[in-house]
Protein backbone atom coordinates (compact mmCIF):
# COMPACT_ATOMS: atom_id res chain seq x y z
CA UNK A 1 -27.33 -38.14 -9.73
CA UNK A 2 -30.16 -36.41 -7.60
CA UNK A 3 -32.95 -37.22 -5.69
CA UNK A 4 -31.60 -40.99 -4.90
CA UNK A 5 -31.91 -41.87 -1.11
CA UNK A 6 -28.26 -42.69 0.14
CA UNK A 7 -28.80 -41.97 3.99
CA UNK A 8 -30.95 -44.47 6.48
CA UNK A 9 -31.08 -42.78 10.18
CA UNK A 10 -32.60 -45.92 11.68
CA UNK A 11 -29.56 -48.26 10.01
CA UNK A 12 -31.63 -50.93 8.29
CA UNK A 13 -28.21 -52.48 7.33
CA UNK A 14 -25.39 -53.07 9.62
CA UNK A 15 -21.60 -54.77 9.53
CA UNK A 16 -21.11 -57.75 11.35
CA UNK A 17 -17.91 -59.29 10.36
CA UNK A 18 -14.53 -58.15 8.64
CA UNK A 19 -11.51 -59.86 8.22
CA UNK A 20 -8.49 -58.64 6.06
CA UNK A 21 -5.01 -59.96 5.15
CA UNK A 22 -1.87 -58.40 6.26
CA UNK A 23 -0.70 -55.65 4.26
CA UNK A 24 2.58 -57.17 2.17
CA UNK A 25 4.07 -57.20 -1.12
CA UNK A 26 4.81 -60.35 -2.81
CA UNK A 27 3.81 -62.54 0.15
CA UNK A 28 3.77 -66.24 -0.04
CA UNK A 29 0.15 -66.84 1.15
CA UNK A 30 -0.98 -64.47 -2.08
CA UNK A 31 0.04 -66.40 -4.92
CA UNK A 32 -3.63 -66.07 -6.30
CA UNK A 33 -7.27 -64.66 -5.02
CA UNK A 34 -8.31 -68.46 -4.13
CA UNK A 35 -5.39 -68.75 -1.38
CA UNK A 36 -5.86 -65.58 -0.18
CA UNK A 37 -9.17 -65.65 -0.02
CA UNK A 38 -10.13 -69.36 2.06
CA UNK A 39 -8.63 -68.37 5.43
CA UNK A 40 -11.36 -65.08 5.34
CA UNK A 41 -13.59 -66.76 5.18
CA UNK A 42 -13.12 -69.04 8.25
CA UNK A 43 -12.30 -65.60 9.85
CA UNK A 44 -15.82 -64.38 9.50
CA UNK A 45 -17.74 -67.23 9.85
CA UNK A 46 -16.09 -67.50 13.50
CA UNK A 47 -16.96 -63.74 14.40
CA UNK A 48 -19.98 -64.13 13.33
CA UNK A 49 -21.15 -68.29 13.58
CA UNK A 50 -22.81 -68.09 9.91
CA UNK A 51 -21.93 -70.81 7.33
CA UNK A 52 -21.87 -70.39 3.52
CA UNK A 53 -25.37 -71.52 3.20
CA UNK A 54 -26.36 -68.59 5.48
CA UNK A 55 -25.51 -65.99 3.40
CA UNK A 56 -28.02 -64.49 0.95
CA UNK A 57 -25.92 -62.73 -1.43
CA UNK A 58 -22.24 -62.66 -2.54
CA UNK A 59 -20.50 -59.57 -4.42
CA UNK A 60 -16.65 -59.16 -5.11
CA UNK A 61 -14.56 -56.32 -6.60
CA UNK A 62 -11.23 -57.30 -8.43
CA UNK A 63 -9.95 -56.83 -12.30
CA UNK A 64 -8.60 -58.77 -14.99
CA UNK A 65 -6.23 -55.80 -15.58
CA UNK A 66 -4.29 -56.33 -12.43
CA UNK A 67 -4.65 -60.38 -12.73
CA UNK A 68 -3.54 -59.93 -16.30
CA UNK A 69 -5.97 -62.74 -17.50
CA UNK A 70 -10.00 -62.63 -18.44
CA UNK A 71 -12.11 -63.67 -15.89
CA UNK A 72 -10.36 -63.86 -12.98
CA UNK A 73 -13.14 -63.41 -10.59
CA UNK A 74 -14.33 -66.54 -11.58
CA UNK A 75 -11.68 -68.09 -10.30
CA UNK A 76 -11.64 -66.50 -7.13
CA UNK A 77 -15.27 -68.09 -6.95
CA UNK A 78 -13.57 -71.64 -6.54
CA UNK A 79 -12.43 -70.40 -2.79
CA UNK A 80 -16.68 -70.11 -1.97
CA UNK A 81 -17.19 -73.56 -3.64
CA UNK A 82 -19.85 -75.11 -5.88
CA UNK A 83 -22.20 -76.38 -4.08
CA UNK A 84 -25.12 -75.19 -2.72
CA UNK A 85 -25.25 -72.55 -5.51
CA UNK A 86 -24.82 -69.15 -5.31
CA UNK A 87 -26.32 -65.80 -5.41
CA UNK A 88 -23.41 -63.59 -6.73
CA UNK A 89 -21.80 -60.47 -8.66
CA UNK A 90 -19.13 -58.46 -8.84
CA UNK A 91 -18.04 -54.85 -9.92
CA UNK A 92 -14.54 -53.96 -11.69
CA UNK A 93 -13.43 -52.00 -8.88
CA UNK A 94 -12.04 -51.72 -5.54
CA UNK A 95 -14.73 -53.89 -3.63
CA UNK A 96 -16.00 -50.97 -1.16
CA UNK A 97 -18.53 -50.61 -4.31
CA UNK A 98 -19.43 -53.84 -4.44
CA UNK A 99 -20.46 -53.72 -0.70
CA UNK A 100 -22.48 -50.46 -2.31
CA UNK A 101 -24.14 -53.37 -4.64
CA UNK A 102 -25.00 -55.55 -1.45
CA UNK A 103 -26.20 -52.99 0.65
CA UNK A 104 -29.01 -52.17 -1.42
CA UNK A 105 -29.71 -55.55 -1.88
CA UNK A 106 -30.27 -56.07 1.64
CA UNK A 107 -32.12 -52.95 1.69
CA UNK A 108 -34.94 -53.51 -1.51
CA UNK A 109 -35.38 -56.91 1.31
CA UNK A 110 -34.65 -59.37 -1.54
CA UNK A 111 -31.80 -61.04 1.27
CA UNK A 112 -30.99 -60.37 4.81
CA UNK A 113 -27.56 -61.11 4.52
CA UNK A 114 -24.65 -60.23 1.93
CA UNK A 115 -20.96 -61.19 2.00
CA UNK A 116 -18.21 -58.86 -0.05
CA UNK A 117 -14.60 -59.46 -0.46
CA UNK A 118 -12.21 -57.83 -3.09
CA UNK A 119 -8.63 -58.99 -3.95
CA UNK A 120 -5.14 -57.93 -5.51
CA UNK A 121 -1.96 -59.24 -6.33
CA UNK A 122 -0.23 -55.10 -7.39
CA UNK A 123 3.38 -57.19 -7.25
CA UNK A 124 2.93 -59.41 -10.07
CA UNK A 125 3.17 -56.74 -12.60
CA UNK A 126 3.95 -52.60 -12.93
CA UNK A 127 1.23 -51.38 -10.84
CA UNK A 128 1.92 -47.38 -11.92
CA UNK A 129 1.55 -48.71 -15.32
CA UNK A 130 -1.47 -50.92 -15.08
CA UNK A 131 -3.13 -48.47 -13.58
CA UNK A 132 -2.68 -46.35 -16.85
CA UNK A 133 -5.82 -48.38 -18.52
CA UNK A 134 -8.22 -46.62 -16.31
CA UNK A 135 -7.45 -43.31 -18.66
CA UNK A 136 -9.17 -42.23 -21.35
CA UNK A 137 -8.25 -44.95 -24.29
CA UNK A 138 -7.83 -42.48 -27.16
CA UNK A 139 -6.10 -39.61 -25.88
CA UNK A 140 -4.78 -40.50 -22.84
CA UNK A 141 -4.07 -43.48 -22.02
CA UNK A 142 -1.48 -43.90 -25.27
CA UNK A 143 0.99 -41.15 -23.79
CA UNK A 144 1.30 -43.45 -20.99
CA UNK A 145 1.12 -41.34 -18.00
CA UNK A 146 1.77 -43.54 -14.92
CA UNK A 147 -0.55 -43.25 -11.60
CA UNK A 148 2.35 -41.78 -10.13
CA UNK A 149 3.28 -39.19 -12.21
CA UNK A 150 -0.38 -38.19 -12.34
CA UNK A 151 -0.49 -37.33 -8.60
CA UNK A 152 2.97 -35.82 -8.38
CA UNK A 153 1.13 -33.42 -11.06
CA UNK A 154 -1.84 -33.09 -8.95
CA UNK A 155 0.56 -32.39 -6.16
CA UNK A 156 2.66 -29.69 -8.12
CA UNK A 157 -0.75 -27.88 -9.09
CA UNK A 158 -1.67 -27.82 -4.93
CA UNK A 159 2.12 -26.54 -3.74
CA UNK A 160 2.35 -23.85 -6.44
CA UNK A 161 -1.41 -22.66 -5.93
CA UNK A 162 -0.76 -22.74 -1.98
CA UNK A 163 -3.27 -24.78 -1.20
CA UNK A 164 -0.81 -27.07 0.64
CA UNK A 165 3.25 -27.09 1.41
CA UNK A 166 5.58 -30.05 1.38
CA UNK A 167 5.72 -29.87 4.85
CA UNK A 168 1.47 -30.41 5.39
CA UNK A 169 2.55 -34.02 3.12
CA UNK A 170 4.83 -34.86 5.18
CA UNK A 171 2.74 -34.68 8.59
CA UNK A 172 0.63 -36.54 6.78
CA UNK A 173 3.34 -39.28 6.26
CA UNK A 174 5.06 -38.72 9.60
CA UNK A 175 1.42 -39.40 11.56
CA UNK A 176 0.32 -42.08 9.63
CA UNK A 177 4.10 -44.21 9.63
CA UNK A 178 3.85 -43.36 13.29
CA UNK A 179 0.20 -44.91 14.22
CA UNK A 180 1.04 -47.84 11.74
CA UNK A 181 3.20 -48.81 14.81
CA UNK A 182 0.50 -50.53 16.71
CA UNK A 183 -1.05 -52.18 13.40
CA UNK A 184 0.33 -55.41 13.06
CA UNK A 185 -0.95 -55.90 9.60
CA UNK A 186 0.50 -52.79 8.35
CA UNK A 187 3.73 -53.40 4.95
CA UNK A 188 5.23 -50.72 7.06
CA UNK A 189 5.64 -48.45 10.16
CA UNK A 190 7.99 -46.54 12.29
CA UNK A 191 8.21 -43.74 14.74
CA UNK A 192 9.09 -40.47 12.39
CA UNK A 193 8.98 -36.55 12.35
CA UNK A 194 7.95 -35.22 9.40
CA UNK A 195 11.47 -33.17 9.41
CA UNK A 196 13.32 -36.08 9.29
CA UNK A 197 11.01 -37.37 6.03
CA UNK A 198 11.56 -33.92 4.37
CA UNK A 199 15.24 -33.97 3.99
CA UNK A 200 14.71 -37.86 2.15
CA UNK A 201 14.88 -37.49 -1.55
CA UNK A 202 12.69 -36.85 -4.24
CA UNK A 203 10.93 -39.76 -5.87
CA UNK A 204 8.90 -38.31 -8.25
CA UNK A 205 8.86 -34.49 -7.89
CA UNK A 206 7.25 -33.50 -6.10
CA UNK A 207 6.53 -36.78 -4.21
CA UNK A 208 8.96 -38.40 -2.15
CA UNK A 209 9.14 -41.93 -1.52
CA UNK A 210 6.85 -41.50 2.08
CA UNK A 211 4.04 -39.91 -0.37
CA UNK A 212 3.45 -42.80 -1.93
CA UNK A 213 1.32 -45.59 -1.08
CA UNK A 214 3.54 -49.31 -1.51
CA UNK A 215 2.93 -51.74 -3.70
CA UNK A 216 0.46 -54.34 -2.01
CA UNK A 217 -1.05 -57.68 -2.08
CA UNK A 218 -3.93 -58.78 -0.37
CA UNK A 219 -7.63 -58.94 0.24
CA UNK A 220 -10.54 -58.12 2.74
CA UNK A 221 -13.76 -59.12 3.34
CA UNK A 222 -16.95 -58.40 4.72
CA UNK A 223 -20.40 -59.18 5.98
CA UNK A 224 -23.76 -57.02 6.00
CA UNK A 225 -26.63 -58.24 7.71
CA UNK A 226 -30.28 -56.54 7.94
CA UNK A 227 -30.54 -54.72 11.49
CA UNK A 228 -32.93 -57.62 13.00
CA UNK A 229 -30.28 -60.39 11.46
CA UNK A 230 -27.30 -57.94 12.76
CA UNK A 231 -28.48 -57.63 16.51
CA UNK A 232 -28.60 -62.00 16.71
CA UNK A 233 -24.87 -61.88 14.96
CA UNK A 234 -22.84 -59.39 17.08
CA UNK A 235 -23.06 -57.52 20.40
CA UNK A 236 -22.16 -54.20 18.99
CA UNK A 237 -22.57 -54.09 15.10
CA UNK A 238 -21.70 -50.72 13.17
CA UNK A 239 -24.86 -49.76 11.12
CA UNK A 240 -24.94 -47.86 8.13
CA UNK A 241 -26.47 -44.79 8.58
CA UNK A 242 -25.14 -42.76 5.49
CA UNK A 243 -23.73 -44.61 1.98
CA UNK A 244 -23.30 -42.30 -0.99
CA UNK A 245 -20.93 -42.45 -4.32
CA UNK A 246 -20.22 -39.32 -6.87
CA UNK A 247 -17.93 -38.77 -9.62
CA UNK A 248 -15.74 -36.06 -11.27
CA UNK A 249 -14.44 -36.04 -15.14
CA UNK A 250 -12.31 -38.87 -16.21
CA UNK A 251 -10.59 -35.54 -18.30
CA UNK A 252 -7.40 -34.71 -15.98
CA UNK A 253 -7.42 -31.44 -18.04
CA UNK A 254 -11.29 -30.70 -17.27
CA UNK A 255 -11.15 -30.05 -13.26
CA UNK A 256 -9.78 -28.91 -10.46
CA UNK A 257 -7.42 -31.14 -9.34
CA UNK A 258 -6.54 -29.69 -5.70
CA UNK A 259 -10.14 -30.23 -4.68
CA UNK A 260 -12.61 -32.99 -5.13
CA UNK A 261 -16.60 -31.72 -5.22
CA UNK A 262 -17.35 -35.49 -5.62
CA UNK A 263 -16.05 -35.90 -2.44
CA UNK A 264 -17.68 -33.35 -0.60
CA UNK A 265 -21.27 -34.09 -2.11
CA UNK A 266 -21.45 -37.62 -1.15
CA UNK A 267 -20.52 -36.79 1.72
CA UNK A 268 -23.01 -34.21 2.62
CA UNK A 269 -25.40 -36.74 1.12
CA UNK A 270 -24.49 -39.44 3.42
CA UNK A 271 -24.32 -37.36 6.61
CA UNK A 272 -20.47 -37.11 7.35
CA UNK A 273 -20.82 -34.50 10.07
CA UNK A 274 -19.62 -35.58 13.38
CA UNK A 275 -17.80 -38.46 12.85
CA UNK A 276 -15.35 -39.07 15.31
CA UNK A 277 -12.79 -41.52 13.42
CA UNK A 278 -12.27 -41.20 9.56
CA UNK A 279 -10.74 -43.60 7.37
CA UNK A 280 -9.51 -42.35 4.09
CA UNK A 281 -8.06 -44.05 0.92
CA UNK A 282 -5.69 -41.51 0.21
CA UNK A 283 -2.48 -43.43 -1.99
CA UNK A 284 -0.51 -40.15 -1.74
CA UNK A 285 0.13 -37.69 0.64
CA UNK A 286 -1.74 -34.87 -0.11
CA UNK A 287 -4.95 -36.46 -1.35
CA UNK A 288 -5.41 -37.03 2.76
CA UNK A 289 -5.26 -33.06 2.58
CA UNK A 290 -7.75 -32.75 -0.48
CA UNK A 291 -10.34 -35.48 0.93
CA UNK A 292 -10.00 -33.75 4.85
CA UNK A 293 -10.86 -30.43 3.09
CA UNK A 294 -13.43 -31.70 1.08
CA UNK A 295 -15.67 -33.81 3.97
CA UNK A 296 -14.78 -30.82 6.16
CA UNK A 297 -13.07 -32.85 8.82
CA UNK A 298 -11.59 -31.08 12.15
CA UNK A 299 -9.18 -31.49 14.44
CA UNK A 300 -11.93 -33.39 16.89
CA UNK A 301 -11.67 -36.39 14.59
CA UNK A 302 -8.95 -39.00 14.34
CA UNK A 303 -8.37 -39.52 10.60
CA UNK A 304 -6.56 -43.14 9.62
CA UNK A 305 -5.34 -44.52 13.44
CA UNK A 306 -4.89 -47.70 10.98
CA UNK A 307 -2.26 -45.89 9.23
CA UNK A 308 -4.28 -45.74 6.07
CA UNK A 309 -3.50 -46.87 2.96
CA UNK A 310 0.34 -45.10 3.18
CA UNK A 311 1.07 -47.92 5.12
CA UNK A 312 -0.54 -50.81 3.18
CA UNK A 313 -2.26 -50.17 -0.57
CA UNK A 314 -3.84 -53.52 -1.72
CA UNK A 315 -5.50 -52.99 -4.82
CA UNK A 316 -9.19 -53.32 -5.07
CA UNK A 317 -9.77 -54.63 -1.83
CA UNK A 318 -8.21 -51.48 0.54
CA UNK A 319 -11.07 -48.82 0.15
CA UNK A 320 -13.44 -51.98 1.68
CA UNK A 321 -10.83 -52.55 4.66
CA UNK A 322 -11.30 -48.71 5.49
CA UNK A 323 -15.06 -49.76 5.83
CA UNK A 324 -13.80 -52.38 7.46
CA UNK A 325 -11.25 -50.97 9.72
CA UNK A 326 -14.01 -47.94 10.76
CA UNK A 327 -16.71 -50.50 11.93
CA UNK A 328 -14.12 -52.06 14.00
CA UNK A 329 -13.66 -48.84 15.87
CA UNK A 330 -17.63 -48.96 16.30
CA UNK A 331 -17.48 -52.49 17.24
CA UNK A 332 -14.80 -52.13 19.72
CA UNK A 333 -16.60 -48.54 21.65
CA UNK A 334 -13.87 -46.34 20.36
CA UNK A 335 -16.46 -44.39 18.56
CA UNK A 336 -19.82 -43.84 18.00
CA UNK A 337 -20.05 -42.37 14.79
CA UNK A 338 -17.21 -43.56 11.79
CA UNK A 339 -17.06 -42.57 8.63
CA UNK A 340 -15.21 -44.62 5.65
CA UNK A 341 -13.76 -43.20 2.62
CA UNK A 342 -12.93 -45.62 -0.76
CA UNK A 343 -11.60 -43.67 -4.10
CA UNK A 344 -10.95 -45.36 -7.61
CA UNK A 345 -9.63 -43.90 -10.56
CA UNK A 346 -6.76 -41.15 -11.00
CA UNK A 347 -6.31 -38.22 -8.67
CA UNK A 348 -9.61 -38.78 -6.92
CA UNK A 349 -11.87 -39.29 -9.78
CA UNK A 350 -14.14 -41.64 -7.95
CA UNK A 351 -15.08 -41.15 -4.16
CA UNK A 352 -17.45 -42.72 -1.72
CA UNK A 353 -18.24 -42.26 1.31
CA UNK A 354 -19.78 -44.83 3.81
CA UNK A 355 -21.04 -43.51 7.97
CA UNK A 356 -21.77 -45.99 10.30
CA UNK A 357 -22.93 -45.26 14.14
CA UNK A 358 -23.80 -47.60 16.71
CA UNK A 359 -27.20 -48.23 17.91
């Protein structure tokens, strides 16, 4: 799409508040999205000292897929509550879209503030599998061609075209393991070279087990306020200076899959340059090498100190803790330009990009 306005210098829109559960698998406080969802809540009504009846509008990103019933965001609506009523939607995706959804709302000025959250339990079924139903449903999609497999083939297509080696993957692993180590929410962590991860075994080849992102459970969530509303809600908020989504073919077959022009057009549309932390949704190894290549990120920033999503994957709600994990570097003065990265779909397909400065 052209000639759309996805960049705001002055920040019109800004984060206030972000809460997130800890990264696990099969956890006992994520039996469902209510029970996840209820202690959020309190967490970002205490950063920021808003109630439910403060917030203007309400947008969520889950699916019935991974639930395995119809309608499961409705549920999820129980944890806001009935009454007063609700303004509210919700997208079929990982939830850093439906914080795309609320910041234009905020922006067309028909609210001043927005709360998103997105949730996921991956454990309760075959997550490579479910993922399968994003395909094509005629030609695809019936060979059954797991998420996994998919990337190990968009990994094979980088190694034997030279565009990266096993080794540049494992980096990749061995840095983010390594800076997982100070996360305490992170499913795992440890101090590792990527030697030592090189001589582990093959998973699925060309993917070893550190490649891929675990298995997750969990949810995050989020508030937006209008810059006047922002300023009276928190010291420091991390405005939004740059918000852009693109797409590439749903066709494996059709493109390129050791680069990702989607990518690299929203973000030149949203302003990327100069960021000095980047958090990217990168479930394998070297999609972190596609998506550094295709914002044209240098050695001057710090890409995932979080550990990224290598270290904790939840489904449909980790692109939004990216956002979320970025404006906490803003809020805490470890940066003064972030920029956020959420994907959806197989082998990049989907990609947006989300810069946020302080003001």
């Amino acid at each position: 799409m052209t000639g759309r306005t996805c960049t705001d210098p002055d920040g019109s829109v800004a984060v206030v508040g972000y809460a997130a559960t800890p990264w696990r698998r099969s956890a006992e406080t994520t039996t469902n999205g209510v029970e996840m969802l209820i202690p959020l809540f309190s967490e970002v009504f205490a950063q920021t000292g808003m109630t439910k009846s403060d917030i203007g509008f309400w947008c969520s990103g889950s699916s019935d897929y991974l639930a395995g019933r119809a309608f499961s965001f409705i549920a999820a609506v129980d944890s806001i509550g009935a009454v007063p009523p609700i303004n509210e939607s919700h997208v079929e995706m990982d939830a850093a879209w439906a914080l795309y959804e609320a910041w234009v709302k905020i922006r067309t000025g028909e609210v001043d503030t927005a709360l998103v959250y997105g949730f996921g339990k991956s454990s309760a079924g075959m997550l490579r599998r479910t993922l399968t139903m994003q395909l094509d449903p005629y030609t695809v999609a019936p060979l059954w061609p797991d998420s996994v497999s998919v990337a190990a083939l968009q990994a094979r297509a980088g190694l034997d075209s030279g565009a990266w080696s096993e080794a540049d993957m494992a980096e990749v692993a061995a840095r983010s393991l390594s800076d997982a180590t100070t996360n305490p929410a992170a499913q795992f962590s440890r101090t590792v070279d990527a030697a030592t991860l090189l001589a582990e075994p093959m998973w699925s080849d060309p993917l070893r087990r550190h490649d891929i992102a675990p298995v997750t459970d969990g949810a995050a969530m989020m508030i937006l306020a209008s810059a006047e509303k922002a300023r009276e809600l928190r010291e420091n908020p991390a405005f939004v200076t740059g918000f852009e989504h693109r797409i590439d073919s749903p066709a494996i077959g059709s493109r390129d899959l050791t680069a990702s022009p989607s990518t690299a057009a929203a973000a030149r549309a949203a302003g990327a340059d100069g960021a000095e932390i980047a958090e990217l949704h990168a479930p394998f190894t070297h999609q972190e090498l596609i998506l550094r290549s295709a914002i044209g990120l240098g050695d001057a920033a710090a890409v995932n100190p979080s550990g990224g999503v290598l270290v904790g994957n939840p489904m449909f709600s980790a692109g939004l803790a990216r956002i979320g994990e970025a404006a906490r570097a803003v809020w805490e003065g470890r940066a003064g330009k972030v920029l956020a990265h959420a994907t959806s779909g197989h082998a990049l397909q989907q990609n947006l990009i989300a810069v946020m400065e302080a003001k």
